[in-house]
N, C-alpha and C. Protein backbone atom coordinates (compact mmCIF):
# COMPACT_ATOMS: atom_id res chain seq x y z
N UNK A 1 0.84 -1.18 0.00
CA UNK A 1 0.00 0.00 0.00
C UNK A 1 0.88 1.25 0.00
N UNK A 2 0.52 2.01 -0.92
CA UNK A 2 1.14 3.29 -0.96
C UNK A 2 0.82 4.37 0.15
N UNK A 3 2.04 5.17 0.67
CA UNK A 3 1.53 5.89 1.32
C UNK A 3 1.56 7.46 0.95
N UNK A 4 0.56 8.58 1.62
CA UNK A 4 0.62 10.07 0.87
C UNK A 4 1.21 10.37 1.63
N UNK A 5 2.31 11.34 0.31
CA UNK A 5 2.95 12.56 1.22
C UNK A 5 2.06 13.36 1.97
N UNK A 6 3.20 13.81 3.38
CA UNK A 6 2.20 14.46 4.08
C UNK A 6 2.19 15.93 3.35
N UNK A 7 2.98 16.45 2.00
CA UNK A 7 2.59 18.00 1.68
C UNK A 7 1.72 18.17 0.72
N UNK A 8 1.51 16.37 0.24
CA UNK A 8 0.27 16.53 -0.56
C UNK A 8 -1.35 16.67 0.23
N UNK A 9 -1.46 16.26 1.37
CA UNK A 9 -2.32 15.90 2.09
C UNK A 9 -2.15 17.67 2.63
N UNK A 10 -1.25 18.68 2.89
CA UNK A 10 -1.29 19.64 3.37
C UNK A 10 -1.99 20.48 2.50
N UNK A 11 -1.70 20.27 1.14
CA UNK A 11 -2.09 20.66 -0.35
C UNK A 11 -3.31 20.76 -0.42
N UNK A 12 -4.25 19.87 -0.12
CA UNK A 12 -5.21 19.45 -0.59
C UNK A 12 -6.61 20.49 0.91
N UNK A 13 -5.82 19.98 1.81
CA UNK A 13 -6.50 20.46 2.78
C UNK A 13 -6.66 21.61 2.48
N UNK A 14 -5.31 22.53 2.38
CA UNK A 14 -5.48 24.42 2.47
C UNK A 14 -6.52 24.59 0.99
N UNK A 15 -6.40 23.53 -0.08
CA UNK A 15 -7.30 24.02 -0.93
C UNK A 15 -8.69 23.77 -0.82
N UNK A 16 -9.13 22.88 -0.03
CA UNK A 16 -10.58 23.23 0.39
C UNK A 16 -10.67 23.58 1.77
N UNK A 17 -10.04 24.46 2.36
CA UNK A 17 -10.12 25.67 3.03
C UNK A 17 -10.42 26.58 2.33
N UNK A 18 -9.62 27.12 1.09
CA UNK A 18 -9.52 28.37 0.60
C UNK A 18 -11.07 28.08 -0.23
N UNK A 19 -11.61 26.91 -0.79
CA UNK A 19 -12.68 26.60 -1.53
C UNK A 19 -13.80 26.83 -0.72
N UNK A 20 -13.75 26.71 0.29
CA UNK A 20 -14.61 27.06 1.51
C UNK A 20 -15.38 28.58 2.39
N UNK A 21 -13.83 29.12 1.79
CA UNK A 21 -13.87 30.24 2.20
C UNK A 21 -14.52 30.99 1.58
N UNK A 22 -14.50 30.94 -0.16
CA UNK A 22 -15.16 31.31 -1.41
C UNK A 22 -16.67 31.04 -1.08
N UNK A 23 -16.79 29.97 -1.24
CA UNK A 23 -18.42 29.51 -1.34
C UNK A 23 -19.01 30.12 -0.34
N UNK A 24 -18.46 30.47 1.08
CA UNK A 24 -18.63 31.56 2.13
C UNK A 24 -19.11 32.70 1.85
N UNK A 25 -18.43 33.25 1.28
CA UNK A 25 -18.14 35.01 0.81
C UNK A 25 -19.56 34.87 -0.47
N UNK A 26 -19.34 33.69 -1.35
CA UNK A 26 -20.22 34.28 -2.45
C UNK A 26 -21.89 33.99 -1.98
N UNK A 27 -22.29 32.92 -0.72
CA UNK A 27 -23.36 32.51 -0.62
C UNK A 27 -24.04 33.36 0.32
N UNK A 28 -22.90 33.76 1.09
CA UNK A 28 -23.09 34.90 2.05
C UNK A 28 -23.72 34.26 3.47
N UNK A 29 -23.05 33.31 3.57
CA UNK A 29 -23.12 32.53 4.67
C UNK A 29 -22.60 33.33 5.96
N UNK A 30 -22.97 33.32 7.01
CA UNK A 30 -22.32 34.10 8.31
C UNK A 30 -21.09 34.04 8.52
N UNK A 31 -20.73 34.84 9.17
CA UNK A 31 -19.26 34.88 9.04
C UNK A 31 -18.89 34.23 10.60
N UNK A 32 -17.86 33.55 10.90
CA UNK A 32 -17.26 33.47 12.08
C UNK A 32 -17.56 34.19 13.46
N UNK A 33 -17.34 35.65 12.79
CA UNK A 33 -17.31 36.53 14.03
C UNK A 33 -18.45 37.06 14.33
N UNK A 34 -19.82 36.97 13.81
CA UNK A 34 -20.78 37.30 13.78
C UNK A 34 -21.59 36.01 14.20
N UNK A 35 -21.21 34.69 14.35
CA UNK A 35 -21.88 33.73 14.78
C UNK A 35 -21.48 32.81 16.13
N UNK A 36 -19.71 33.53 15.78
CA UNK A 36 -19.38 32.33 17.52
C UNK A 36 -20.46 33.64 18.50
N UNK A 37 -20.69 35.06 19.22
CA UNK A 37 -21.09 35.26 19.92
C UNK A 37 -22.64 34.43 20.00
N UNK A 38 -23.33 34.31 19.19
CA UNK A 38 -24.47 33.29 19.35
C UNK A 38 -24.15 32.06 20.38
N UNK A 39 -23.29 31.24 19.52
CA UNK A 39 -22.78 29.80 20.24
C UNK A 39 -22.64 30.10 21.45
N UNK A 40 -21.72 31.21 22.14
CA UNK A 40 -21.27 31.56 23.13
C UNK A 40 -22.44 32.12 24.11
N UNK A 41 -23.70 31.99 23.64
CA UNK A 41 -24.82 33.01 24.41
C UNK A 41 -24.34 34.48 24.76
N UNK A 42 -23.97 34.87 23.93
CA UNK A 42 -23.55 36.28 24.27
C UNK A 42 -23.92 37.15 22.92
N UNK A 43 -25.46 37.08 23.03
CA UNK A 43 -25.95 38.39 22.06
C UNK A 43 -26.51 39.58 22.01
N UNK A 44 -27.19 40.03 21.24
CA UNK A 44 -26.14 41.74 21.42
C UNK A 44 -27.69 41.93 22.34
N UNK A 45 -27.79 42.52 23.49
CA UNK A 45 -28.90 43.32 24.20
C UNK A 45 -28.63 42.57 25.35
N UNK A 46 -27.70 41.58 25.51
CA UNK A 46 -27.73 40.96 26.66
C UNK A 46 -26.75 41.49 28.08
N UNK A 47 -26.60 40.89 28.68
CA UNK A 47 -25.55 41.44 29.83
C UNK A 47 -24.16 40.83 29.44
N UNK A 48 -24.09 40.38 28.66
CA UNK A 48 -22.40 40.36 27.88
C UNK A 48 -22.09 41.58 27.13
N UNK A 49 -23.53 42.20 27.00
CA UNK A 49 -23.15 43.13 25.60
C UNK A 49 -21.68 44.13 25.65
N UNK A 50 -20.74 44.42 24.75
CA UNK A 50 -19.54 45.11 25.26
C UNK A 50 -19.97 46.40 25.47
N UNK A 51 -19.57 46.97 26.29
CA UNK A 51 -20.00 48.63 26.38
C UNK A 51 -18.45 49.48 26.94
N UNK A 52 -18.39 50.61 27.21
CA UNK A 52 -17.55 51.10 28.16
C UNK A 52 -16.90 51.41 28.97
N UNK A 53 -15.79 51.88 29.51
CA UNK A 53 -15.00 51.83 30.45
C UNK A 53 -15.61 51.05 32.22
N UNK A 54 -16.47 51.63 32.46
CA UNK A 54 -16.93 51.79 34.14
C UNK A 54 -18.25 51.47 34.24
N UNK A 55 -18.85 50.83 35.61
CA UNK A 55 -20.69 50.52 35.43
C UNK A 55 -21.03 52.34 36.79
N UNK A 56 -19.54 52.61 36.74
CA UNK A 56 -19.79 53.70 37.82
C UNK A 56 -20.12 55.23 36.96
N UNK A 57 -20.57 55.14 35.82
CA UNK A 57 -20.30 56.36 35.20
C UNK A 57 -21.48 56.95 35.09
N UNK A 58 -22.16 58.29 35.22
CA UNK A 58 -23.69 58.54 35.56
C UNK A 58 -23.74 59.32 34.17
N UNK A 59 -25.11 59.49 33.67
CA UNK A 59 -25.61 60.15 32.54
C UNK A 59 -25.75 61.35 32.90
N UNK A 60 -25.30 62.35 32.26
CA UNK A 60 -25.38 63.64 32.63
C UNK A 60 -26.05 64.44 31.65
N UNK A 61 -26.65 65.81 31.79
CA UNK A 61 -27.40 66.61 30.79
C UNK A 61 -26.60 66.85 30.08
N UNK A 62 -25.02 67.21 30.09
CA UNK A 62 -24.51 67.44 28.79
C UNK A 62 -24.20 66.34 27.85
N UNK A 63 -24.36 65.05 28.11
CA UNK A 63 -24.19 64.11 27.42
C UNK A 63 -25.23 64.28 25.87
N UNK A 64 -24.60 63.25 25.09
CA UNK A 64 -24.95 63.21 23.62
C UNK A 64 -25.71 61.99 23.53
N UNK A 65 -27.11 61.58 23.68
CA UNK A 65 -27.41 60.32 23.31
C UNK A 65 -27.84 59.85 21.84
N UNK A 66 -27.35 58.79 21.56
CA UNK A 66 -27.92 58.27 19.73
C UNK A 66 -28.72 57.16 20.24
N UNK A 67 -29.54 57.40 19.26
CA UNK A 67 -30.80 56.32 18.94
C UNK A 67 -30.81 55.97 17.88
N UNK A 68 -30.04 54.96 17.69
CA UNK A 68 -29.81 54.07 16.38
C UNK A 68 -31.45 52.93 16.31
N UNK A 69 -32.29 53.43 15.29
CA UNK A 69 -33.32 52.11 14.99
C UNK A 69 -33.37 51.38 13.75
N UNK A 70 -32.99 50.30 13.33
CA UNK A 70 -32.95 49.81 11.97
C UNK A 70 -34.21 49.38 12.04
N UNK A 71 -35.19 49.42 10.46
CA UNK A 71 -36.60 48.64 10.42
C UNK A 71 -36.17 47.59 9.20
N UNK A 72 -36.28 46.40 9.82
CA UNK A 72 -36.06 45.58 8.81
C UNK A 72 -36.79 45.18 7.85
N UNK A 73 -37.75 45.75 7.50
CA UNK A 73 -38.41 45.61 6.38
C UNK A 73 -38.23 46.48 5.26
N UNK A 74 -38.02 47.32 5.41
CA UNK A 74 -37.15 47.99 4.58
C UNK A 74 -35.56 48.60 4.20
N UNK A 75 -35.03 47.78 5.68
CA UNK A 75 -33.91 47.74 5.81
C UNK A 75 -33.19 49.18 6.33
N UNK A 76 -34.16 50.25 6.30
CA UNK A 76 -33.49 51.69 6.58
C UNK A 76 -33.43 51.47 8.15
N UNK A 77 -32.78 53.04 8.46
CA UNK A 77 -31.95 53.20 9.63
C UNK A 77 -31.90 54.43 10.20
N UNK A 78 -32.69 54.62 11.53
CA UNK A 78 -32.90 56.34 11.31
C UNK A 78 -32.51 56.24 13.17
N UNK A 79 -31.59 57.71 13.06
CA UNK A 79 -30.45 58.07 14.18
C UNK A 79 -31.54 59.21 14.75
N UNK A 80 -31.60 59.40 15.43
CA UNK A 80 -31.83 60.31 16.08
C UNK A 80 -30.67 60.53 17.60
N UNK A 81 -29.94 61.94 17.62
CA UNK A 81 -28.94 62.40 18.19
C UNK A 81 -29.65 63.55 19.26
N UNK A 82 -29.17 63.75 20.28
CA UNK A 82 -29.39 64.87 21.10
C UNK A 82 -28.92 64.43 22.50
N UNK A 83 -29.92 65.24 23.55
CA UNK A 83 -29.66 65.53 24.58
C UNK A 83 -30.07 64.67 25.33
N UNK A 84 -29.55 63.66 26.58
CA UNK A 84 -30.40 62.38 26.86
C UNK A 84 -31.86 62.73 27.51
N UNK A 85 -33.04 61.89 27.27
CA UNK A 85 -34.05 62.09 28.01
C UNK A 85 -34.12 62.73 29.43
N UNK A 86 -35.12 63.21 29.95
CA UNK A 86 -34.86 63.51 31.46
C UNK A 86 -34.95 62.10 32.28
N UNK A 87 -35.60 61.25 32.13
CA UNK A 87 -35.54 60.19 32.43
C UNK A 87 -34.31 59.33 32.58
N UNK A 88 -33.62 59.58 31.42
CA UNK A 88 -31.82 59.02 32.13
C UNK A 88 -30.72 59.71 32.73
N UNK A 89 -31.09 60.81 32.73
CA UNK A 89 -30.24 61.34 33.58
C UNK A 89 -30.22 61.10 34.93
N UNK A 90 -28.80 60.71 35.29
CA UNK A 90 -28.32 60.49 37.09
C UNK A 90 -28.25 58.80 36.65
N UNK A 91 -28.28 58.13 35.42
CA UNK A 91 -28.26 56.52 35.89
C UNK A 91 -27.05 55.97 35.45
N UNK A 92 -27.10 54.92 35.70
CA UNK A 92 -25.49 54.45 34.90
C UNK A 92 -25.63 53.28 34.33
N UNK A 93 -25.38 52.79 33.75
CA UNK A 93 -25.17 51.59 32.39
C UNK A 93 -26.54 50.69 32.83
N UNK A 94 -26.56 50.13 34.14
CA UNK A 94 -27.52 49.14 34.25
C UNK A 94 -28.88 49.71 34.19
N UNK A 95 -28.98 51.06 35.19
CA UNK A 95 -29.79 52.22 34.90
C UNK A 95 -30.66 52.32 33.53
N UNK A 96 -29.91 52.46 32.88
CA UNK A 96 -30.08 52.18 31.19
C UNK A 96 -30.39 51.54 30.73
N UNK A 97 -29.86 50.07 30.97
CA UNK A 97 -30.37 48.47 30.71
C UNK A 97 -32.53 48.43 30.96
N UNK A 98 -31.94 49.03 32.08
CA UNK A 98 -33.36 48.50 33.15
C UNK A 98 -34.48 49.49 32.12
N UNK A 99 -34.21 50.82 31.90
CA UNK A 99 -34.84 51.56 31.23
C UNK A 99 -35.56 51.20 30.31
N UNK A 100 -34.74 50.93 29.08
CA UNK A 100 -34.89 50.66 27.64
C UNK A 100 -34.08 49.16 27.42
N UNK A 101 -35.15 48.18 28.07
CA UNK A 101 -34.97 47.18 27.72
C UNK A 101 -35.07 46.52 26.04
N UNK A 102 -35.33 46.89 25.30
CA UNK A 102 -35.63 46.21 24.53
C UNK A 102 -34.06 46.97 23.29
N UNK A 103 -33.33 47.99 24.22
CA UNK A 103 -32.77 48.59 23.31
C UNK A 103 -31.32 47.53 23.54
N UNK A 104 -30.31 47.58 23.00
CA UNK A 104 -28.40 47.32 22.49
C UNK A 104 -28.10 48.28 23.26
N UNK A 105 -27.27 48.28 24.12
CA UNK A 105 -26.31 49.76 24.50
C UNK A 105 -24.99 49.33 23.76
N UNK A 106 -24.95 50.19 23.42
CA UNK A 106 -23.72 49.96 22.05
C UNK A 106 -22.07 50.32 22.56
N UNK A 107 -22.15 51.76 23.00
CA UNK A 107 -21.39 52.79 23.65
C UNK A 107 -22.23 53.06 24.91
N UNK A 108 -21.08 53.26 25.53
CA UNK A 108 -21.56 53.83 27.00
C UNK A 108 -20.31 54.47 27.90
N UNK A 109 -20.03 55.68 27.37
CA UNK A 109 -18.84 56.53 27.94
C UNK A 109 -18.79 57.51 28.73
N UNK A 110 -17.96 58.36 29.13
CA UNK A 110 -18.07 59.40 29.82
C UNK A 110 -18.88 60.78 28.31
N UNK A 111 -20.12 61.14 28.88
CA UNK A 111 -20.13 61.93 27.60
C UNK A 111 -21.36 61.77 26.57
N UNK A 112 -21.29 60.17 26.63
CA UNK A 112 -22.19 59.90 25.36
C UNK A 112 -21.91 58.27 25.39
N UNK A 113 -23.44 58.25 25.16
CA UNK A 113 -24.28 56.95 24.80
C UNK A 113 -25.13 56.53 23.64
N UNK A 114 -24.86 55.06 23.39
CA UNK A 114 -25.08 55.06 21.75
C UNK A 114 -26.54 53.74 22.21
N UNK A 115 -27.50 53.55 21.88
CA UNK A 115 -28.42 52.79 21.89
C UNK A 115 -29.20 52.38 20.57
N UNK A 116 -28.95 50.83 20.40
CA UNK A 116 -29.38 50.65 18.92
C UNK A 116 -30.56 49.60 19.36
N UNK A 117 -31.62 49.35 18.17
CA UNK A 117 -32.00 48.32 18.06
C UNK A 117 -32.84 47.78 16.42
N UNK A 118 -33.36 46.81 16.41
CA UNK A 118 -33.96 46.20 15.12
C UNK A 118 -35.07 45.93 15.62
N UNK A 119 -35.74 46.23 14.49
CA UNK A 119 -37.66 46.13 14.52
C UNK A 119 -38.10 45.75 13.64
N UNK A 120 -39.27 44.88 13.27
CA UNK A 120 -40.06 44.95 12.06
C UNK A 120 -40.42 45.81 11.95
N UNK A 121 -41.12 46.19 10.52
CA UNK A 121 -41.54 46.94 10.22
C UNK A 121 -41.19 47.76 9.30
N UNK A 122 -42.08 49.15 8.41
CA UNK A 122 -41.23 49.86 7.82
C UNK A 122 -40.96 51.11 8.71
N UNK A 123 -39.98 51.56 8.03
CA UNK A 123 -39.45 53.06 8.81
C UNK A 123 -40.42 54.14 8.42
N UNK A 124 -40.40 54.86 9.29
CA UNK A 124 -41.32 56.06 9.42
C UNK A 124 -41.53 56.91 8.21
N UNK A 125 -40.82 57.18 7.18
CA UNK A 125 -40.84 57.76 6.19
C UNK A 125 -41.66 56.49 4.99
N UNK A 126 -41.57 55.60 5.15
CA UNK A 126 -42.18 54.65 4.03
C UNK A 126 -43.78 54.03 4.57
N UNK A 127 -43.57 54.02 6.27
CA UNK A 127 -45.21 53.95 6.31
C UNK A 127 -45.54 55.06 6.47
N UNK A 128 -45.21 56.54 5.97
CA UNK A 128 -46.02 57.37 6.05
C UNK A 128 -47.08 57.97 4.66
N UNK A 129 -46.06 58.00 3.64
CA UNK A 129 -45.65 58.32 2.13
C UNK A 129 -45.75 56.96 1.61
N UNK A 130 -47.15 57.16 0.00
CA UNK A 130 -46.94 56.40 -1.07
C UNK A 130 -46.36 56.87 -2.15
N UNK A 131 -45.93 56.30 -3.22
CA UNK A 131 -45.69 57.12 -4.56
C UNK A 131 -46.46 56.28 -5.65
N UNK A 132 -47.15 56.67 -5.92
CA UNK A 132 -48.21 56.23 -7.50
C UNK A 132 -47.02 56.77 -8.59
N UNK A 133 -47.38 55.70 -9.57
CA UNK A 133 -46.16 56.26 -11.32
C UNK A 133 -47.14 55.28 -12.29
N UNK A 134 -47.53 55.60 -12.87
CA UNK A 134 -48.45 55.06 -14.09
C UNK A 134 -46.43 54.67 -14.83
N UNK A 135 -46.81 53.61 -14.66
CA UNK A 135 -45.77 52.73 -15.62
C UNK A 135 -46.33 51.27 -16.61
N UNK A 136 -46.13 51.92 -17.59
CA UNK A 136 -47.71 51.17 -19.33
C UNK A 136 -48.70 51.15 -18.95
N UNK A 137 -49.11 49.76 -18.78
CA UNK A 137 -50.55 49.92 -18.75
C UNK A 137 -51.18 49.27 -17.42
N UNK A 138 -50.23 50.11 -16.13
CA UNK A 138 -50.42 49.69 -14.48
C UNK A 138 -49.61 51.05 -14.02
N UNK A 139 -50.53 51.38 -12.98
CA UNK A 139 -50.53 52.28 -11.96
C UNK A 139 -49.93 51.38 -10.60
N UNK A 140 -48.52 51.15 -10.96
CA UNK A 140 -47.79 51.00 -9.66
C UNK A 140 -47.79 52.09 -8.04
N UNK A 141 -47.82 51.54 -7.08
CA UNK A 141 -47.94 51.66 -5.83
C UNK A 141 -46.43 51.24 -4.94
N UNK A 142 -46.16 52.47 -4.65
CA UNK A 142 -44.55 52.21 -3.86
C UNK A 142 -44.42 52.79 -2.66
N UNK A 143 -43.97 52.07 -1.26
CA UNK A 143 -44.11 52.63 -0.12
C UNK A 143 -42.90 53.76 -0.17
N UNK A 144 -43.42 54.94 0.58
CA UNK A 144 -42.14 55.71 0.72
C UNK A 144 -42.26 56.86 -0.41
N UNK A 145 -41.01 57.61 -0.62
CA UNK A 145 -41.12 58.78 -1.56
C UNK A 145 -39.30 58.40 -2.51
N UNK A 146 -39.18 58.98 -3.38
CA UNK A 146 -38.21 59.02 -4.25
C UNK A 146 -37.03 59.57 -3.15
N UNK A 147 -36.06 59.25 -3.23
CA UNK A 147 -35.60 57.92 -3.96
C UNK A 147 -35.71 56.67 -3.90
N UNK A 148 -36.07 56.60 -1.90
CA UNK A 148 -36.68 55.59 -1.47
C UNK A 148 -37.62 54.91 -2.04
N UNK A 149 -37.82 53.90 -2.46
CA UNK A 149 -39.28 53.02 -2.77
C UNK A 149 -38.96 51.78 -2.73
N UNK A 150 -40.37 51.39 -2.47
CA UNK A 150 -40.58 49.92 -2.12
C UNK A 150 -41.77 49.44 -2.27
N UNK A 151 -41.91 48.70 -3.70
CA UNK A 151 -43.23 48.16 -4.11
C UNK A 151 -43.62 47.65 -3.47
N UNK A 152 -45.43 48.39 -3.47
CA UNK A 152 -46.66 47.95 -2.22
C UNK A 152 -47.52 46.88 -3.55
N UNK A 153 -48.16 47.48 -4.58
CA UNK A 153 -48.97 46.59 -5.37
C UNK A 153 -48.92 47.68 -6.52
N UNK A 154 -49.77 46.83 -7.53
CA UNK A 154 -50.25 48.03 -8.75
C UNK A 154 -51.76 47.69 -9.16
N UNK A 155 -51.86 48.61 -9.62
CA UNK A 155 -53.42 48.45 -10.40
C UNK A 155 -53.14 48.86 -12.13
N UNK A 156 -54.29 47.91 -12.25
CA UNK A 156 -54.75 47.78 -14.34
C UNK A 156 -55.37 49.16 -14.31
N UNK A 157 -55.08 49.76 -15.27
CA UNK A 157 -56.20 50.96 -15.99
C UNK A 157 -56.69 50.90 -17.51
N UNK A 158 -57.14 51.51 -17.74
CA UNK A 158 -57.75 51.83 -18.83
C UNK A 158 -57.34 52.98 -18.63
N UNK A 159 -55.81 52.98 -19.56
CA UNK A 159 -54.92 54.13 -19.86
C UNK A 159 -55.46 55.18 -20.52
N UNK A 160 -56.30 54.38 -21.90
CA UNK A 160 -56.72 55.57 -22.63
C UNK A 160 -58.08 56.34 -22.43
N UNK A 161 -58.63 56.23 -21.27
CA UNK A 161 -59.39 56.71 -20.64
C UNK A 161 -59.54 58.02 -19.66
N UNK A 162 -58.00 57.90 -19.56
CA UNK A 162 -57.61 59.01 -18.47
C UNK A 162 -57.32 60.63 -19.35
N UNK A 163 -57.71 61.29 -18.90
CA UNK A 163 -57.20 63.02 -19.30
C UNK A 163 -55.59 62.89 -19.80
N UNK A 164 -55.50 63.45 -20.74
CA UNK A 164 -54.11 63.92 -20.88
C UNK A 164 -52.89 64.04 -19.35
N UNK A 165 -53.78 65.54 -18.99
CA UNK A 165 -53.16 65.53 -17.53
C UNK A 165 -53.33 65.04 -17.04
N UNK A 166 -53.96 64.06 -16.53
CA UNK A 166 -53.79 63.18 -15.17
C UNK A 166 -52.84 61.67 -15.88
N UNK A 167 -52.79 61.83 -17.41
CA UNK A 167 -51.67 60.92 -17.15
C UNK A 167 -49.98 61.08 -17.66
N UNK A 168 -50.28 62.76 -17.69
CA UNK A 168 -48.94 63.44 -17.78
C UNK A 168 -48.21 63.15 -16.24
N UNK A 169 -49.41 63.55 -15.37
CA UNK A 169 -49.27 63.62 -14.05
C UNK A 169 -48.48 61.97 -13.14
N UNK A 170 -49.35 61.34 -13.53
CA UNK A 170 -49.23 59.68 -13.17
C UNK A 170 -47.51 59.34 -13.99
N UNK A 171 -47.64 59.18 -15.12
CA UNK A 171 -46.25 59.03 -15.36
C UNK A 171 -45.00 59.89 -15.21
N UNK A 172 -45.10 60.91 -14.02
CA UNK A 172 -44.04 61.77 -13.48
C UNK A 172 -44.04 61.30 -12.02
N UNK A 173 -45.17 60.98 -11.80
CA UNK A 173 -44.96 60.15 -10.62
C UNK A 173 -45.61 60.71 -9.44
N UNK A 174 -46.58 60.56 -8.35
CA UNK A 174 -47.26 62.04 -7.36
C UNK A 174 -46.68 61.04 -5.92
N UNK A 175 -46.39 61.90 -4.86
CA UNK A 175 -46.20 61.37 -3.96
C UNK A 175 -47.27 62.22 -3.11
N UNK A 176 -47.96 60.86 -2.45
CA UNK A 176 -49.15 61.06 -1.02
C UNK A 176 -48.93 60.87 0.01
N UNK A 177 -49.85 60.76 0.85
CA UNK A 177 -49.81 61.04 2.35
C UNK A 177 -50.35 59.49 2.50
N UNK A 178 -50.22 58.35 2.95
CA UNK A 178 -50.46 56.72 2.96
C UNK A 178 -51.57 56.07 1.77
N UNK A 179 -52.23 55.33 2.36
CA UNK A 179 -53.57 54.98 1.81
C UNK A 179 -54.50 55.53 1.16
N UNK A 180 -54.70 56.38 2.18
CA UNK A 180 -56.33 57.00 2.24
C UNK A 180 -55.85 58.24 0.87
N UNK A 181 -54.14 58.69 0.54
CA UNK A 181 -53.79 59.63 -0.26
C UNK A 181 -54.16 58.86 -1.79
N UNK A 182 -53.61 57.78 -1.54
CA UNK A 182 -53.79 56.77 -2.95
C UNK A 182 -55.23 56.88 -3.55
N UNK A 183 -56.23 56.53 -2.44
CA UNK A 183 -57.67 56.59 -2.99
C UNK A 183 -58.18 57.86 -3.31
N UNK A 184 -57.51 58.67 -3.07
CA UNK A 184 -57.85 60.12 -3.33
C UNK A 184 -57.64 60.20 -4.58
N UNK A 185 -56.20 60.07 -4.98
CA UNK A 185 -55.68 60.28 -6.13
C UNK A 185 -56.75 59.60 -7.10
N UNK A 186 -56.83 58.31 -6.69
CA UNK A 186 -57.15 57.45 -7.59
C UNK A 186 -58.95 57.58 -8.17
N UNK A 187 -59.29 58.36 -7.22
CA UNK A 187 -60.93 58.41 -7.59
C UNK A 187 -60.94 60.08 -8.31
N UNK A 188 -59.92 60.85 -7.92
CA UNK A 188 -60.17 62.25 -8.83
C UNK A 188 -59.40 61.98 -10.04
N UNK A 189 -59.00 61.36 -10.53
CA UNK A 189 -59.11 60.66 -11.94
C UNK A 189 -60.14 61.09 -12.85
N UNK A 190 -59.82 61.66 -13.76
CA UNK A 190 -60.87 61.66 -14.55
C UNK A 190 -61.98 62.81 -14.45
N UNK A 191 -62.05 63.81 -13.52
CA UNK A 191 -63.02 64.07 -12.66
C UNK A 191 -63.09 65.49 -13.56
């Protein structure tokens, strides 16, 4: 029986490592460092979470607080920065915890505190705002306003039915105020 070199056997290994690593990157499989804290029970909102220097450090009025909220349904991300609530002022990290449970303390320094979290849902600008665009022969429906959008549904028309202007109008595109803006639009049609 023949036996393998061991630099062929080294060979072979690092190349489906490196083959591994590929199919990784292109499938977009999790990465290492983003999945041992799982294994480890240490995820992000928990009492592992990493934060800053001291649990002795108090929130003060001149501090800077961020409110990081991602909505995952549309994937946006809206910061809101300022002055911390009156409510956290005088507390310190756990203070905080206990507060806004449902939030990440991200940062937590002398100064300034960073608080993130993820939600369903869409973000405030896309469930507020539709955008109607007569595109051929359907009156598409998109949550949100330009540039933002995010197809809600469309409707069939009877294109050649409509006024000139209202479908000069429709294929430039009108942005409304939710729902109730859509049916507006959609019944002064013609009118």
């Amino acid at each position: 029986m023949r036996k393998w070199p061991w630099k062929l056997l080294a060979a072979v290994f690092a190349a489906s490592l490196v083959v591994g690593m590929v199919l990784a990157l292109v499938t977009g499989l999790p990465s290492p460092g983003r999945l041992l804290p799982r294994l480890l029970g240490r995820v992000p909102g928990g009492q592992n979470t990493p934060v800053g220097p001291s649990e002795r450090v108090l929130v003060g009025g001149d501090w800077v607080v961020i409110f990081s909220t991602t909505y995952r349904q549309c994937g946006d991300t809206v910061i809101d920065t300022g002055p911390p609530p009156q409510e956290m002022i005088g507390l310190n990290l756990e203070g905080i915890r206990n507060l806004y449970p449902e939030w990440t303390v991200a940062t937590f320094e002398k100064g300034k505190a960073q608080l993130t979290r993820s939600i369903d849902g869409l973000c405030p600008d896309m469930e507020r705002f539709r955008y109607v665009k007569l595109e051929g022969d359907r009156v598409n429906i998109y949550y949100g306003r330009p540039p933002k959008l995010m197809f809600k549904e469309f409707i069939v028309l009877e294109v050649e039915g409509l006024r000139q202007a209202d479908r000069d109008r429709l294929s430039q595109g009108v942005t409304v105020e939710g729902d109730d803006g859509v049916a507006e639009l959609l019944e002064g049609l013609g009118d």
